[in-house]
Structure formats: structure tokens, C-alpha cells
Protein backbone atom coordinates (compact mmCIF):
# COMPACT_ATOMS: atom_id res chain seq x y z
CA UNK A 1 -9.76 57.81 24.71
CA UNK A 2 -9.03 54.04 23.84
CA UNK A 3 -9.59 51.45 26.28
CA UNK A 4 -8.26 48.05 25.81
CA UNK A 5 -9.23 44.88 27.57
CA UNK A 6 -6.03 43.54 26.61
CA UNK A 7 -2.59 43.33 28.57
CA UNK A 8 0.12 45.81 26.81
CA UNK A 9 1.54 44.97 23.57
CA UNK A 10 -1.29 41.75 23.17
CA UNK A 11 -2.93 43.93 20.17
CA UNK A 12 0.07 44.32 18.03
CA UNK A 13 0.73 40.83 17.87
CA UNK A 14 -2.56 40.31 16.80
CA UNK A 15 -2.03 42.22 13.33
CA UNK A 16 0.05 39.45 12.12
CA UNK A 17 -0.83 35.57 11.37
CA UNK A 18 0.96 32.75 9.98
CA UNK A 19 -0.17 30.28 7.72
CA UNK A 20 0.57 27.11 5.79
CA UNK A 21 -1.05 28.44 2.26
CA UNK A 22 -1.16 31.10 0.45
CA UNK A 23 -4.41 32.38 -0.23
CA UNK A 24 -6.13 34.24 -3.26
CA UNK A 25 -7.79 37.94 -3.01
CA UNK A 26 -11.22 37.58 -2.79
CA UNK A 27 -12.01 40.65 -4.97
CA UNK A 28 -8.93 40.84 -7.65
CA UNK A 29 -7.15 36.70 -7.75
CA UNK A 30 -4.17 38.04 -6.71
CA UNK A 31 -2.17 36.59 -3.73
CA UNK A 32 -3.33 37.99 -0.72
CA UNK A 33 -1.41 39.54 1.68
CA UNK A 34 -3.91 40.24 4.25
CA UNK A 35 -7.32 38.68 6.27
CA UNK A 36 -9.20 41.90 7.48
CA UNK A 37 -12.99 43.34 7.55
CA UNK A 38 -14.10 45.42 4.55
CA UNK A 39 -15.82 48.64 4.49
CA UNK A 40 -18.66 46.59 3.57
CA UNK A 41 -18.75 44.83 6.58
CA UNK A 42 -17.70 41.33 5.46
CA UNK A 43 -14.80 39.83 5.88
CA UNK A 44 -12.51 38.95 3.00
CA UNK A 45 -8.64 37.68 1.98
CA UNK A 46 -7.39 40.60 0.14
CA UNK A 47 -4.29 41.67 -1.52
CA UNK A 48 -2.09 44.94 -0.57
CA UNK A 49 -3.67 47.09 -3.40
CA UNK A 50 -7.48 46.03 -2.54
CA UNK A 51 -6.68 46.22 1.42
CA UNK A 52 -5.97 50.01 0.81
CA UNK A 53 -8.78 50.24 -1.11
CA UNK A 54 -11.42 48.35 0.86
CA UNK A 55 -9.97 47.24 3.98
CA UNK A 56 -10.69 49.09 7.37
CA UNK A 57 -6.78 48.13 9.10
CA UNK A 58 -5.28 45.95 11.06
CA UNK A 59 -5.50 44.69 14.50
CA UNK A 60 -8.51 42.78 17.08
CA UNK A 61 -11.68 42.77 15.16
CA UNK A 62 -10.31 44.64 11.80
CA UNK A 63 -7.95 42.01 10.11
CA UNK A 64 -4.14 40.61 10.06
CA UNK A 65 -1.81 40.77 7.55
CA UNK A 66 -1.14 36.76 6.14
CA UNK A 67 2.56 35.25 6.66
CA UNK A 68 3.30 32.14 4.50
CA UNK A 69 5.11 29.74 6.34
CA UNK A 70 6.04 25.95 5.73
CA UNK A 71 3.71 24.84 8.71
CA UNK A 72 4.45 21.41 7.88
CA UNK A 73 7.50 20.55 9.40
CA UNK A 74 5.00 21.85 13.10
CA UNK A 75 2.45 20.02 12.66
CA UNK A 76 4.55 16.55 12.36
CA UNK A 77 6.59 17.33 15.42
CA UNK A 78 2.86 17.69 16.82
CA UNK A 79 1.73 14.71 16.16
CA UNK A 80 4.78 12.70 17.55
């Protein structure tokens, strides 16, 4: 049985994260679509075909899949 020290629902919201760059798969160059723990045990940015490959899932403590978004336009309304 699973226990969760989160409220309902908290976890899948943590699967997902926006950010202002794209980033580069650490093992292959390509764009990487997701920040998640390896089977290695290290951490790594990694693109969809390496994630299946090396990647343990998504969610609290295993990784998020990476949203580009114009963050820009946040962080000036921020700073006003």
C-alpha cells in the first residue's frame, strides 16, 4: 500500500514544471522534454526517447516533464 504525506491530487501536479528555456538532453543533445532521476541514480535533463530508456517516471522524488513557457512577460510584472 502507498502512503502519501501529501494532500489529494498535490502529486500529480508535481509531474509537470514550467520553464523559461529549453534545455538540452544530457545523454543524446536533443531538446529535452523531461527533468527526472535515472536508473543510475543521478539526476539528468533528458529527452522523450532517453527518459524511456533511462528514466525511472514521473512524480515527487522521480522527475517532471519540462514545459517551455515565455516566463518573461512574469517576471517583469514581478518586479513592478
Amino acid at each position: 500500500m502507498k502512503v502519501s504525506r501529501l494532500p489529494p491530487g498535490l502529486e500529480e501536479n508535481l509531474t509537470v514544471v514550467e520553464i523559461g528555456e529549453k534545455k538540452i538532453c544530457d545523454f543524446c543533445n536533443r531538446t529535452a522534454s523531461y527533468d527526472a532521476k535515472t536508473r543510475f541514480g543521478y539526476w539528468a535533463y533528458m529527452c522523450g526517447v532517453c527518459f524511456k530508456r533511462y528514466g525511472i517516471g514521473l512524480g515527487l522524488g522521480r522527475g517532471q516533464r519540462l514545459i517551455v513557457k515565455n516566463l518573461s512577460n512574469i517576471k517583469a510584472n514581478e518586479s513592478e
